[in-house]
N, C-alpha and C. Protein backbone atom coordinates (compact mmCIF):
# COMPACT_ATOMS: atom_id res chain seq x y z
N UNK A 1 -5.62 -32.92 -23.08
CA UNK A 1 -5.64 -32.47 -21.70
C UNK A 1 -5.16 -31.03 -21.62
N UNK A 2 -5.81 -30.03 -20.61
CA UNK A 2 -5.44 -29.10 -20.41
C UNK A 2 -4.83 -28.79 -19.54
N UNK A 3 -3.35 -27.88 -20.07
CA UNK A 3 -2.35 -27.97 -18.56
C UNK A 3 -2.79 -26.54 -17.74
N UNK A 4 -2.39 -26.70 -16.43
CA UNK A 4 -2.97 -25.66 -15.72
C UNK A 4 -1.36 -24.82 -15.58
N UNK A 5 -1.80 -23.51 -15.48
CA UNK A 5 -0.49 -21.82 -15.38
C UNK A 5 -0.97 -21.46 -14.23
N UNK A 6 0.12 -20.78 -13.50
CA UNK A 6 0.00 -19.50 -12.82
C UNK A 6 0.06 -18.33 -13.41
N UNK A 7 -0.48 -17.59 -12.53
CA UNK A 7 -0.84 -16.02 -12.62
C UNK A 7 -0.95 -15.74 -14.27
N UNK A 8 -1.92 -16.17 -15.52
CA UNK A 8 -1.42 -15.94 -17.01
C UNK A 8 -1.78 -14.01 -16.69
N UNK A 9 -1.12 -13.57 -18.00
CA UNK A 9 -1.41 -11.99 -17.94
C UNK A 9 -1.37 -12.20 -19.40
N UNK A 10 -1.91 -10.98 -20.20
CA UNK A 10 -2.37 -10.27 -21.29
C UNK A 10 -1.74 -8.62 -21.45
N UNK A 11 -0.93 -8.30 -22.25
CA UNK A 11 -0.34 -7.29 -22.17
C UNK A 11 -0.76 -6.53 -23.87
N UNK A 12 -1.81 -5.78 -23.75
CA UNK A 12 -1.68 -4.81 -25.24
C UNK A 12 -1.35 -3.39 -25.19
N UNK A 13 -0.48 -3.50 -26.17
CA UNK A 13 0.17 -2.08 -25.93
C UNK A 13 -0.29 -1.81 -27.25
N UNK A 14 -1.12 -0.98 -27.61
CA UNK A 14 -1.61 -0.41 -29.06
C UNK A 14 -1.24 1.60 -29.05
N UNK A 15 -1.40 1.56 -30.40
CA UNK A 15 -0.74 3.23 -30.92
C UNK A 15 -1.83 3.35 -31.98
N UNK A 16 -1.66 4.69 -31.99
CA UNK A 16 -3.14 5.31 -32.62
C UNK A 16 -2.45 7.09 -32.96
N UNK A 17 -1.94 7.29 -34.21
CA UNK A 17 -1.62 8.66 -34.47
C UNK A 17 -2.82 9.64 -34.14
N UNK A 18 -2.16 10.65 -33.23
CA UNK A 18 -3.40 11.75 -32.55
C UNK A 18 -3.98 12.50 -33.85
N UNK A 19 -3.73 12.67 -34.73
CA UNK A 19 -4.49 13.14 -35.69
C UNK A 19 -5.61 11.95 -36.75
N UNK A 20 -5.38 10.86 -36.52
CA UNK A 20 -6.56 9.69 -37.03
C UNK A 20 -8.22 9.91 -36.24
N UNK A 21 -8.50 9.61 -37.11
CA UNK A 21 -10.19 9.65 -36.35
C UNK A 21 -10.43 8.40 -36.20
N UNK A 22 -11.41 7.99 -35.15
CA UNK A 22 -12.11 9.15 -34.38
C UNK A 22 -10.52 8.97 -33.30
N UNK A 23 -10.37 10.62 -32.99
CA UNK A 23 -8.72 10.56 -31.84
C UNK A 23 -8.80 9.87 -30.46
N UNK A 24 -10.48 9.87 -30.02
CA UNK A 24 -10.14 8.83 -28.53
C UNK A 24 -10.45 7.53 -28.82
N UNK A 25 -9.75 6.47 -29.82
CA UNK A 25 -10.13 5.67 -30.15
C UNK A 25 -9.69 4.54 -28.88
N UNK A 26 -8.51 4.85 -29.03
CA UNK A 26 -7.60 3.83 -27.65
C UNK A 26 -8.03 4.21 -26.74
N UNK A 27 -8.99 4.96 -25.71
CA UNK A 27 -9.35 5.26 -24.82
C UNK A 27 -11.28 5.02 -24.36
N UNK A 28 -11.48 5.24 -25.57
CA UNK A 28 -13.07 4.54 -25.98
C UNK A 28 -12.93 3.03 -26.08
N UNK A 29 -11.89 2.25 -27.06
CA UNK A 29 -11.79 0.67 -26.66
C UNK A 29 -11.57 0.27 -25.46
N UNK A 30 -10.77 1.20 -24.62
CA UNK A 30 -10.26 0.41 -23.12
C UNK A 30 -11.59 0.75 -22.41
N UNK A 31 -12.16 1.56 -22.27
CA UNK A 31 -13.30 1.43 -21.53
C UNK A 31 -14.49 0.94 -22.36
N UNK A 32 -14.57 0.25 -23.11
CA UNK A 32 -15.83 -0.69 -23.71
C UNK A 32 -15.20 -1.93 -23.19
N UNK A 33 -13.69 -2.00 -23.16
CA UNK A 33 -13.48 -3.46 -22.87
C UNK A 33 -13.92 -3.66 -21.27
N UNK A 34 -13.56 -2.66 -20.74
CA UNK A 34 -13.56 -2.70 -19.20
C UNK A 34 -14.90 -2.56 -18.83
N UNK A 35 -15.73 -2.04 -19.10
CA UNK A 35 -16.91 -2.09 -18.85
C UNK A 35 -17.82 -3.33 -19.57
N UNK A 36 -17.80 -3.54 -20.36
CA UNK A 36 -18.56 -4.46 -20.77
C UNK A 36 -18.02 -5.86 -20.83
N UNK A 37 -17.07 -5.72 -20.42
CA UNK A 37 -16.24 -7.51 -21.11
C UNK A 37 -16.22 -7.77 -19.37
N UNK A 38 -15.85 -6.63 -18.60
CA UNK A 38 -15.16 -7.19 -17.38
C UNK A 38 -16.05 -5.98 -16.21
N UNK A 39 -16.97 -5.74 -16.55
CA UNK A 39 -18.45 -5.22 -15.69
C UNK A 39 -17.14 -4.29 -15.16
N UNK A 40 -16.68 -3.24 -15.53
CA UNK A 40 -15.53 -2.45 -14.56
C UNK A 40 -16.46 -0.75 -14.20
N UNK A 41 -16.89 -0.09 -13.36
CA UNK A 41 -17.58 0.77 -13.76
C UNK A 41 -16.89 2.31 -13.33
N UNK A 42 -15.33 1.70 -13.00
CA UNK A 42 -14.87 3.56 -13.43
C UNK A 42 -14.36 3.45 -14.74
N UNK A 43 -14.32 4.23 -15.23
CA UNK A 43 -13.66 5.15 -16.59
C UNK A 43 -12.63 5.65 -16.87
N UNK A 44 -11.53 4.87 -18.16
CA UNK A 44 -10.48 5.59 -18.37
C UNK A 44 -10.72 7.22 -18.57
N UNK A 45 -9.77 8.12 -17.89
CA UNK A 45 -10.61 9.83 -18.35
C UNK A 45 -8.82 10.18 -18.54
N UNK A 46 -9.07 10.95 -19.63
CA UNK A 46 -7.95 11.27 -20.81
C UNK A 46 -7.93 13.20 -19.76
N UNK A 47 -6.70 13.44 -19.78
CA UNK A 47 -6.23 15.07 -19.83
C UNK A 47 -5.26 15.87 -20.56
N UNK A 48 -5.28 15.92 -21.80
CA UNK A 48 -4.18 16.35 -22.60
C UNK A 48 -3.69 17.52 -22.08
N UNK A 49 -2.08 17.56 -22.16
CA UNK A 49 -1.44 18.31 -21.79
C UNK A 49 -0.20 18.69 -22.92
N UNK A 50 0.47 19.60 -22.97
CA UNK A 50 1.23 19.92 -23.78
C UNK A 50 3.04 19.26 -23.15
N UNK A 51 3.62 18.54 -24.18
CA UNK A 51 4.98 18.00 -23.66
C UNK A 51 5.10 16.86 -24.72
N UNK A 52 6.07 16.36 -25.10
CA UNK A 52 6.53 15.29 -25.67
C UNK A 52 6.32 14.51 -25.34
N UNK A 53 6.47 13.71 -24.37
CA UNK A 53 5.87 12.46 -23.38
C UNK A 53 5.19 12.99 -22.44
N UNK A 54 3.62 12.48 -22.38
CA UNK A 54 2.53 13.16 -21.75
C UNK A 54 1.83 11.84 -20.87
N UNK A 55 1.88 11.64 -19.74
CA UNK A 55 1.11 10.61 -19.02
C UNK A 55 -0.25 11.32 -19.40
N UNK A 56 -1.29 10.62 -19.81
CA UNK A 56 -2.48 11.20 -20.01
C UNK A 56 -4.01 11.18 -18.90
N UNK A 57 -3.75 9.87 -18.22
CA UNK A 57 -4.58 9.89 -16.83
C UNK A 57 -4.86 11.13 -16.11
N UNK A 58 -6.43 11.63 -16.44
CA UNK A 58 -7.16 12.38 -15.19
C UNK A 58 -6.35 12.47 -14.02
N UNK A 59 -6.59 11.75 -13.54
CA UNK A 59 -6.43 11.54 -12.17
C UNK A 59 -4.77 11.05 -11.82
N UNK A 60 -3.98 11.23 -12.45
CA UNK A 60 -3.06 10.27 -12.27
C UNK A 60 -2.17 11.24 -10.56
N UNK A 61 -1.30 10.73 -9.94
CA UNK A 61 -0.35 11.26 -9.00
C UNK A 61 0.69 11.26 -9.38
N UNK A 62 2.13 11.53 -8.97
CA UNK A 62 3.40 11.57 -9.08
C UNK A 62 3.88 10.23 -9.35
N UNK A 63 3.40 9.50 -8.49
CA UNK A 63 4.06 8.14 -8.33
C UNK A 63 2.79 7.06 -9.09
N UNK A 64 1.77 7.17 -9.17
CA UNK A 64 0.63 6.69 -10.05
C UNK A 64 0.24 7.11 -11.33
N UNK A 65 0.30 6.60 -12.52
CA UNK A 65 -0.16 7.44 -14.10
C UNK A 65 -1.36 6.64 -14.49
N UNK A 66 -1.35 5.14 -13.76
CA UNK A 66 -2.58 4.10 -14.74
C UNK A 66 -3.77 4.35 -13.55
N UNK A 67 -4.64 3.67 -14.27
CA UNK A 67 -6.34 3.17 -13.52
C UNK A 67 -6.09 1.54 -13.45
N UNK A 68 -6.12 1.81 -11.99
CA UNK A 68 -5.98 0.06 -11.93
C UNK A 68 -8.14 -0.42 -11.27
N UNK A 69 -8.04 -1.39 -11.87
CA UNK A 69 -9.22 -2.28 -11.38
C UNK A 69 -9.18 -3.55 -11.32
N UNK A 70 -10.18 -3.88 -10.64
CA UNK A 70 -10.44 -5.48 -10.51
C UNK A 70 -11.87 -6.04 -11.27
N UNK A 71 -11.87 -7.28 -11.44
CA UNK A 71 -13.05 -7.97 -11.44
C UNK A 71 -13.19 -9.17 -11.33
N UNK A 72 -14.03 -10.34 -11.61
CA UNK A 72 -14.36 -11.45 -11.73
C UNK A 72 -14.56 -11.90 -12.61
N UNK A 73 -14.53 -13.20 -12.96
CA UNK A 73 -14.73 -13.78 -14.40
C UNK A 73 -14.94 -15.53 -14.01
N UNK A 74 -15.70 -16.23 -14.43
CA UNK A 74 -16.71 -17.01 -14.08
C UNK A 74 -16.18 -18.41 -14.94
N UNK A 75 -15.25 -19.48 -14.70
CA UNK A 75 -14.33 -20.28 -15.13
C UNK A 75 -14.87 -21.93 -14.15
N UNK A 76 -15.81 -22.69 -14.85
CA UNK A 76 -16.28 -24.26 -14.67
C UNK A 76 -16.88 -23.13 -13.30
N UNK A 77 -17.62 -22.68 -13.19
CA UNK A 77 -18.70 -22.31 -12.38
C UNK A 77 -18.19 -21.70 -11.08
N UNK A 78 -16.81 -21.54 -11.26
CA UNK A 78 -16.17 -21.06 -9.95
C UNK A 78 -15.28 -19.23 -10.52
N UNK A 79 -15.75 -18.39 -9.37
CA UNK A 79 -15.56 -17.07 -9.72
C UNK A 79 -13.64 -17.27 -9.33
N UNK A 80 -13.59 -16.21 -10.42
CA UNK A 80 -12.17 -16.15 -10.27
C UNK A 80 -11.70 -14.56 -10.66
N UNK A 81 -10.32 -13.67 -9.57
CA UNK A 81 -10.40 -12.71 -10.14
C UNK A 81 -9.59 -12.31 -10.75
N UNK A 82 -9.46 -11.16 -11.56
CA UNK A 82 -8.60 -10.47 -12.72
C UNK A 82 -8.29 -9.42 -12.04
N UNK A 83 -7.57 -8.90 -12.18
CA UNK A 83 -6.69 -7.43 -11.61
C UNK A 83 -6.40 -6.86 -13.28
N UNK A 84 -6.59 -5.23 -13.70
CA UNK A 84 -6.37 -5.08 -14.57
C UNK A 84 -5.67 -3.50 -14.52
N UNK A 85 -5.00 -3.20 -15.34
CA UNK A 85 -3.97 -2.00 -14.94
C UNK A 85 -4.27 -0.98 -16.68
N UNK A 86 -4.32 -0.02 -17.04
CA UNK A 86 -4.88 0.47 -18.09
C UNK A 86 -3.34 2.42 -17.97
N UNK A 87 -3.18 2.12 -19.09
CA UNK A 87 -1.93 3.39 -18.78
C UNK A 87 -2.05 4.08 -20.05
N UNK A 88 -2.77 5.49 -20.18
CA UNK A 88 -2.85 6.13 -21.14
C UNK A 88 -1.69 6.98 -21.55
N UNK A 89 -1.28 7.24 -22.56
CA UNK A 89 0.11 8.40 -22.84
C UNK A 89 -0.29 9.24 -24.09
N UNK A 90 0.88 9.28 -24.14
CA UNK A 90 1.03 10.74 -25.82
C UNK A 90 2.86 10.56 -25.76
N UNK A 91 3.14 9.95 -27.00
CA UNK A 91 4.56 10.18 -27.23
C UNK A 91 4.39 11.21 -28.64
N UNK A 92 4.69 12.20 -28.28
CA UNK A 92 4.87 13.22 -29.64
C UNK A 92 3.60 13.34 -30.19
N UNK A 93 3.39 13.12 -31.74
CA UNK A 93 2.32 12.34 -32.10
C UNK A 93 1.53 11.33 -32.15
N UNK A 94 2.07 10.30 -30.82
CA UNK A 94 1.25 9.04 -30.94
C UNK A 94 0.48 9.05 -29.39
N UNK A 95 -0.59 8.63 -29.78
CA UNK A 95 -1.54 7.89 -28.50
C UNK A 95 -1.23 6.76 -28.57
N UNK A 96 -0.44 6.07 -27.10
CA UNK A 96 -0.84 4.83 -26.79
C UNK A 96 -1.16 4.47 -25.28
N UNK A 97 -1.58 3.32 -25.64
CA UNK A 97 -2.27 2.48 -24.74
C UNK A 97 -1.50 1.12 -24.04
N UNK A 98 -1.28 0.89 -22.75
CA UNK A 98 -0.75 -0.10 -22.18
C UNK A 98 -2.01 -0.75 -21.05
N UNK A 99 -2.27 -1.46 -21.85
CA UNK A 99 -3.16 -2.62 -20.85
C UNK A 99 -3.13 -3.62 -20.40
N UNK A 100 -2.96 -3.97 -19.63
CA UNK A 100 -2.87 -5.35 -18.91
C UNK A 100 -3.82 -6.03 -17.77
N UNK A 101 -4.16 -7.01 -18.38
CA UNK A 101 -4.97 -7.84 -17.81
C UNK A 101 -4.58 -9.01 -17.08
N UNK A 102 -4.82 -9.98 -16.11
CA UNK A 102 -4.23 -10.83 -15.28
C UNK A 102 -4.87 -11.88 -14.09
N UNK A 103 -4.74 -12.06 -13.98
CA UNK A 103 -5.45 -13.28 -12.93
C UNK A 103 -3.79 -13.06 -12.07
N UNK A 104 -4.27 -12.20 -10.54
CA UNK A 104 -3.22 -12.25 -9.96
C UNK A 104 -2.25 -13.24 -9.22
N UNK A 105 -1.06 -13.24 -8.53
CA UNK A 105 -0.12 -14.11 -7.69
C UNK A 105 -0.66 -14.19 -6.67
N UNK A 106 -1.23 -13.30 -5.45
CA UNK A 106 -2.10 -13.87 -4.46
C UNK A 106 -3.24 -13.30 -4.49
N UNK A 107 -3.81 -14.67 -3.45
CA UNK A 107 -5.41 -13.52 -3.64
C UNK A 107 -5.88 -12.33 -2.77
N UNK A 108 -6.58 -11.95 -2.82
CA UNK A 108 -7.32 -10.32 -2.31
C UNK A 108 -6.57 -10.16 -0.99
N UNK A 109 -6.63 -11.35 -0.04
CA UNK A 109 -6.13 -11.18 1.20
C UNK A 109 -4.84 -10.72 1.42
N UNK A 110 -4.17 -11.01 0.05
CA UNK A 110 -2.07 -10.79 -0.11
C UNK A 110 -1.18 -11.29 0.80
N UNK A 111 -2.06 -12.79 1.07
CA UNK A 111 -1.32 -13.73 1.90
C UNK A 111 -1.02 -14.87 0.82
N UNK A 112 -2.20 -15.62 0.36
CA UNK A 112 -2.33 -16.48 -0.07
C UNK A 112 -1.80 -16.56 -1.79
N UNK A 113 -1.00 -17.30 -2.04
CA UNK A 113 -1.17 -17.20 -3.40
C UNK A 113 -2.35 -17.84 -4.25
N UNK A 114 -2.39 -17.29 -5.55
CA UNK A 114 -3.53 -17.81 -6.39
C UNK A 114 -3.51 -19.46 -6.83
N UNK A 115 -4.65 -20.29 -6.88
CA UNK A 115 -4.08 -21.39 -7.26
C UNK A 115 -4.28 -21.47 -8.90
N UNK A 116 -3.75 -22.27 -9.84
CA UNK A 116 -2.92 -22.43 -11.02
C UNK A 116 -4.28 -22.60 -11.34
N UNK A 117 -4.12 -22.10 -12.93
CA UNK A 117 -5.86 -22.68 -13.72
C UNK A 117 -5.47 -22.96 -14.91
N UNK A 118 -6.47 -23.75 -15.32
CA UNK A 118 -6.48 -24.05 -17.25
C UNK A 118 -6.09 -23.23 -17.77
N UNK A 119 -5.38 -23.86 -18.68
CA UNK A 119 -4.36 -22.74 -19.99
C UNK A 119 -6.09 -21.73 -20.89
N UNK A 120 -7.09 -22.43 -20.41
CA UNK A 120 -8.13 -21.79 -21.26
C UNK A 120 -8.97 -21.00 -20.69
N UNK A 121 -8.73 -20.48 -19.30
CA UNK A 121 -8.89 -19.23 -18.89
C UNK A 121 -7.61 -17.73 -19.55
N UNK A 122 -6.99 -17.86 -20.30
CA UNK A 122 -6.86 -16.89 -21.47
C UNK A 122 -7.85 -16.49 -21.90
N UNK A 123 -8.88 -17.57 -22.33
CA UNK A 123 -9.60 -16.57 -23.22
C UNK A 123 -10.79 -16.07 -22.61
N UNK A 124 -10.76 -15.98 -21.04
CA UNK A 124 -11.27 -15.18 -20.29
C UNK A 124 -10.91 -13.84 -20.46
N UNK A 125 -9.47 -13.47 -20.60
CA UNK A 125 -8.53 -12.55 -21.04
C UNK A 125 -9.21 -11.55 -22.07
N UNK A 126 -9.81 -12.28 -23.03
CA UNK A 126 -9.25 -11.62 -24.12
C UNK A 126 -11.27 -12.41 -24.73
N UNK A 127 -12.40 -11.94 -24.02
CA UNK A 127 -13.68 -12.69 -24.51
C UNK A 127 -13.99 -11.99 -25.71
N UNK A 128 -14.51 -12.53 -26.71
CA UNK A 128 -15.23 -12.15 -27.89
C UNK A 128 -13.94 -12.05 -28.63
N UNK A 129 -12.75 -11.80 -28.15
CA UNK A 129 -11.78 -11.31 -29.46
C UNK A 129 -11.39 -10.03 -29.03
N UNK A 130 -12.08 -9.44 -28.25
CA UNK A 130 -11.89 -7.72 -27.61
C UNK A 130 -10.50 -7.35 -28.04
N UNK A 131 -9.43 -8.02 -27.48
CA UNK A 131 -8.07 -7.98 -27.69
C UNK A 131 -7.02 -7.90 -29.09
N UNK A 132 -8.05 -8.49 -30.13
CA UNK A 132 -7.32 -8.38 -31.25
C UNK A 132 -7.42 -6.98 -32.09
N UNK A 133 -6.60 -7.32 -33.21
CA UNK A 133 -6.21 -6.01 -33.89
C UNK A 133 -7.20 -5.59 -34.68
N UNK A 134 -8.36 -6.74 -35.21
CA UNK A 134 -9.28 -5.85 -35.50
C UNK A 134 -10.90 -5.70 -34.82
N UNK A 135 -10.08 -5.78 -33.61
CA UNK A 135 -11.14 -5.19 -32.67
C UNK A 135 -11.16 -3.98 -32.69
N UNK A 136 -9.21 -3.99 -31.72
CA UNK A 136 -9.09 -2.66 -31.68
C UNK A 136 -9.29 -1.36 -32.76
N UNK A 137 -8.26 -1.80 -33.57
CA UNK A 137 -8.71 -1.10 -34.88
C UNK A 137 -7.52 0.40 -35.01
N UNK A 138 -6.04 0.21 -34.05
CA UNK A 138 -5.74 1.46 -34.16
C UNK A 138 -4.76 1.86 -35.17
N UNK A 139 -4.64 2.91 -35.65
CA UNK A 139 -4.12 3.37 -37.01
C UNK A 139 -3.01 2.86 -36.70
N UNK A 140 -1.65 2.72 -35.74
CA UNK A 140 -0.30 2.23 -35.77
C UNK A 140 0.15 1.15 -35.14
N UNK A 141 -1.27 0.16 -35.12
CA UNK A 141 -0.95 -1.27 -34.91
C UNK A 141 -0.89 -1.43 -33.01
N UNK A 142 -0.75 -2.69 -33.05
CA UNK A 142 -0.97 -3.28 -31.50
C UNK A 142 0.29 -4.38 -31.69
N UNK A 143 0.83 -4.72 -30.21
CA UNK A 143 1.61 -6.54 -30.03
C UNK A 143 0.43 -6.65 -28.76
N UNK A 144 0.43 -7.76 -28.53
CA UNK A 144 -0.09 -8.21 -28.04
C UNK A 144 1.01 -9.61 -27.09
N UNK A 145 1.27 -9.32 -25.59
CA UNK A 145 2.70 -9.82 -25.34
C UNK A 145 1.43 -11.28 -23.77
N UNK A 146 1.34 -12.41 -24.15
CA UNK A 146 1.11 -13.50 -23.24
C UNK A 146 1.81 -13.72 -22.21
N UNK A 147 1.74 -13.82 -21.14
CA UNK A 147 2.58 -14.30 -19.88
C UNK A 147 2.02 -15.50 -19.24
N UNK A 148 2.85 -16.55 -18.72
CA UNK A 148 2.47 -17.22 -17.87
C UNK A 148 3.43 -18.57 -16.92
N UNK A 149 3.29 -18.38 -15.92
CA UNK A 149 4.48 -19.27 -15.01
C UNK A 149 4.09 -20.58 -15.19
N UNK A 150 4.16 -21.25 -15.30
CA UNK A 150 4.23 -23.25 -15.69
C UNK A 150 3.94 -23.69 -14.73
N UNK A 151 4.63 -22.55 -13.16
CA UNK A 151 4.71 -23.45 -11.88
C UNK A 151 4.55 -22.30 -11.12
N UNK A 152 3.83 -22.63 -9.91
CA UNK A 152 3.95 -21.52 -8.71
C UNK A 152 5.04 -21.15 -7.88
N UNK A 153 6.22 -21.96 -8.08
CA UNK A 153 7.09 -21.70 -7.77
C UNK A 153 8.09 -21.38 -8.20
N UNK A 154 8.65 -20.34 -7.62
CA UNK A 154 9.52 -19.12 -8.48
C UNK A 154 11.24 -19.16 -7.20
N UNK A 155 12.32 -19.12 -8.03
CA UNK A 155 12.23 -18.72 -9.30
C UNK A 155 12.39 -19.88 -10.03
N UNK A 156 12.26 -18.91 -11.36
CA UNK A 156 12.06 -19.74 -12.55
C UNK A 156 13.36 -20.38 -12.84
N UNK A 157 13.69 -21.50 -13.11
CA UNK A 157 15.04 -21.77 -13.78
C UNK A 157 15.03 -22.55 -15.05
N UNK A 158 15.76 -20.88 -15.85
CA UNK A 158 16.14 -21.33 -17.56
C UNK A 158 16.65 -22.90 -17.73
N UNK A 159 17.17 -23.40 -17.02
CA UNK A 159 17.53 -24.99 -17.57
C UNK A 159 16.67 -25.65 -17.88
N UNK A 160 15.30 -25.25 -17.23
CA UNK A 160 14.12 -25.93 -17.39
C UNK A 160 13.90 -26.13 -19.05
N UNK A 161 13.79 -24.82 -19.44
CA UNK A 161 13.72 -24.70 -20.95
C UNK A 161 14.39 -25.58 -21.37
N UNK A 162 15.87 -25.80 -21.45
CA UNK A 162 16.84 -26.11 -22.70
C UNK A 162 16.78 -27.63 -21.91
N UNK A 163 15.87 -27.92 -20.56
CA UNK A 163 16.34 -29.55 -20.78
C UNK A 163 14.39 -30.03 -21.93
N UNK A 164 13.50 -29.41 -21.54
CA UNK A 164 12.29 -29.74 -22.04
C UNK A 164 11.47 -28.50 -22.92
N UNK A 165 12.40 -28.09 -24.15
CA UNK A 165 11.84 -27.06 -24.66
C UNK A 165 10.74 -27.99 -25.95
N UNK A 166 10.35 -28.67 -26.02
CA UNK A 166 8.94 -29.70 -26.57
C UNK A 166 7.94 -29.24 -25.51
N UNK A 167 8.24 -29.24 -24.28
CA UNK A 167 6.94 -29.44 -23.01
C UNK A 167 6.51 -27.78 -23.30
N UNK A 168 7.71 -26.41 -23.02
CA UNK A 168 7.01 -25.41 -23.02
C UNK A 168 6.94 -24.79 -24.53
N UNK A 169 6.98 -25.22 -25.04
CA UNK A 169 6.47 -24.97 -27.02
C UNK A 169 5.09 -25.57 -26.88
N UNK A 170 4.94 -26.64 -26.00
CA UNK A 170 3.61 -27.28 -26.45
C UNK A 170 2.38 -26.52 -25.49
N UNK A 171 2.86 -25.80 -24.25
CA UNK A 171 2.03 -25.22 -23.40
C UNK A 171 2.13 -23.63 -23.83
N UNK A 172 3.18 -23.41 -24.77
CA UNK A 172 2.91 -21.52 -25.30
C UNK A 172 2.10 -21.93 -26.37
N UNK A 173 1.72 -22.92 -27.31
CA UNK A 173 0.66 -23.18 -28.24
C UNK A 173 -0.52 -23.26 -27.53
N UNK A 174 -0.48 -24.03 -26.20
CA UNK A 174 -1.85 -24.04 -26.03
C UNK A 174 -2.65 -22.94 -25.15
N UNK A 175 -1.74 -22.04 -24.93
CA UNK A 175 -1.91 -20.92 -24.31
C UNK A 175 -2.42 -19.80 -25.52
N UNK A 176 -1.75 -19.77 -26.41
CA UNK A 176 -2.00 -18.78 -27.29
C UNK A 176 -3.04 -19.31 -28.48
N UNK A 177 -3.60 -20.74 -28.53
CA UNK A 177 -4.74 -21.29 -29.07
C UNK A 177 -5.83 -20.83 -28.11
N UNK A 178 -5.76 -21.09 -26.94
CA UNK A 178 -6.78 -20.38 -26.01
C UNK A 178 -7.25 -19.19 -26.17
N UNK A 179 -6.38 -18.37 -26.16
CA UNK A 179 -6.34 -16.71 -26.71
C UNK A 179 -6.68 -16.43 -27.79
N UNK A 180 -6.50 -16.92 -28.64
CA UNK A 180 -7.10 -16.31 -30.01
C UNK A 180 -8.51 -17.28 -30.02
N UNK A 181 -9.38 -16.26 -30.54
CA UNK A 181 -10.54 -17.30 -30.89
C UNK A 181 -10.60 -17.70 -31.94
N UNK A 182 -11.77 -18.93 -31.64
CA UNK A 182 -11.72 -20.00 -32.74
C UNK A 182 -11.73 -19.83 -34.09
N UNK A 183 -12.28 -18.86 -34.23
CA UNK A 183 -12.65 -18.49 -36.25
C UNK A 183 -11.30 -18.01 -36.57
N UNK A 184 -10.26 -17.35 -35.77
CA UNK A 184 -8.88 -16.23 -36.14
C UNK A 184 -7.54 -17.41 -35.94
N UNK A 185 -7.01 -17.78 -37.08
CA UNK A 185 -6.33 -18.69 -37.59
C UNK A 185 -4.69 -18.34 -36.86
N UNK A 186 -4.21 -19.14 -36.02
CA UNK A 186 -3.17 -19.05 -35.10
C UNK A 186 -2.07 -18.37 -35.66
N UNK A 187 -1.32 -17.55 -35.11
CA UNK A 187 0.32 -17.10 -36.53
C UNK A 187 1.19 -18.33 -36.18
N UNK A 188 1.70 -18.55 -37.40
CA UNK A 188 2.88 -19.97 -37.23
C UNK A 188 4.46 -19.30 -36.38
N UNK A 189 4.84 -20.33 -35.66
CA UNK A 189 5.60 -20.35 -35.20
C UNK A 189 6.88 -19.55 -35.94
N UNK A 190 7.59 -18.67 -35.51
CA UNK A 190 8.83 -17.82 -36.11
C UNK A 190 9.99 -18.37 -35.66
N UNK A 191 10.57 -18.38 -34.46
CA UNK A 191 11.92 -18.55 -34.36
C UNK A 191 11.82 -18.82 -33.32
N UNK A 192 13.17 -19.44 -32.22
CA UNK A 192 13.24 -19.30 -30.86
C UNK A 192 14.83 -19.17 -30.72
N UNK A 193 14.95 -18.76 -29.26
CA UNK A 193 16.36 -18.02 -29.01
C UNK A 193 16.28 -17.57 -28.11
């Protein structure tokens, strides 16, 4: 049986040394993902500037640095939407990339909250594999960080964990089996704490 989450999100933060070829690599993947995975049709647009920490967004404002968008994604025949947030930089020598993807808390109207879906709309998240490391492909590696609430109702309380940590071990497996696709062999469990 598949348990149903609120709001899941997808967080890749990948690095790419500015002197590796080809150099707009992290900026060419986010817009192949966004355009083609998730029909998005503006464009991450890069403006290098000189500084140690460089927000790199075109367009960005004072108080704005990312390209945020939306879309749809098509889950047992019923449309459902994604909100997605894309944040280009430059630390020194590194290009990176902060992307995040999501099925939001309420819907469009920002009354209503979203209702809870299959742990296997993840791999709505993350179709073909787009998301993994050798998709991406960038010279100084990617994490790749899963989110997701158990319950729509917040807040969350840690006791929950330490009275039924079997129930959410067994729903972060089946969350992150969702996410990875089928041929790419799960990483074993490390530690908890």
């Amino acid at each position: 049986m598949t348990s149903k989450v609120y709001a899941p999100n997808v967080h890749l933060f990948a690095f790419h040394l500015k002197t590796s070829q080809p150099t707009t690599l992290l900026w060419d993947k986010c817009n192949e993902i966004i355009s083609q995975e998730f029909r998005v049709t503006k464009q991450l647009e890069i403006e290098e500037q000189s500084g140690y920490r460089v927000d790199l967004l075109k367009d960005k404002t004072t108080d704005d640095v990312a390209l945020h968008f939306g879309s749809n994604v098509m889950l047992d025949n019923t449309s459902l939407a994604v909100t997605g947030v894309a944040t280009p930089l430059r630390i020194q020598d590194t290009y990176a990339l902060a992307l995040n993807l999501r099925r939001p808390e309420l819907e469009q109207n920002q009354t209503q909250p979203t209702q809870p879906v299959p742990s296997s709309f993840l791999e709505k998240l993350n179709p073909a594999g787009c998301l993994m490391p050798e998709e991406i492909g960038s010279s100084l590696g990617q994490t790749l960080l899963l989110t997701v609430w158990d319950r729509e109702q917040k807040p969350w309380v840690p006791s929950n964990l330490l009275q039924h940590p079997q129930e959410i071990r067994k729903l972060a497996d089946e969350c992150l089996r969702a996410f990875i696709p089928a041929q790419i062999p799960c990483p074993h469990f490390n530690q908890e704490g």
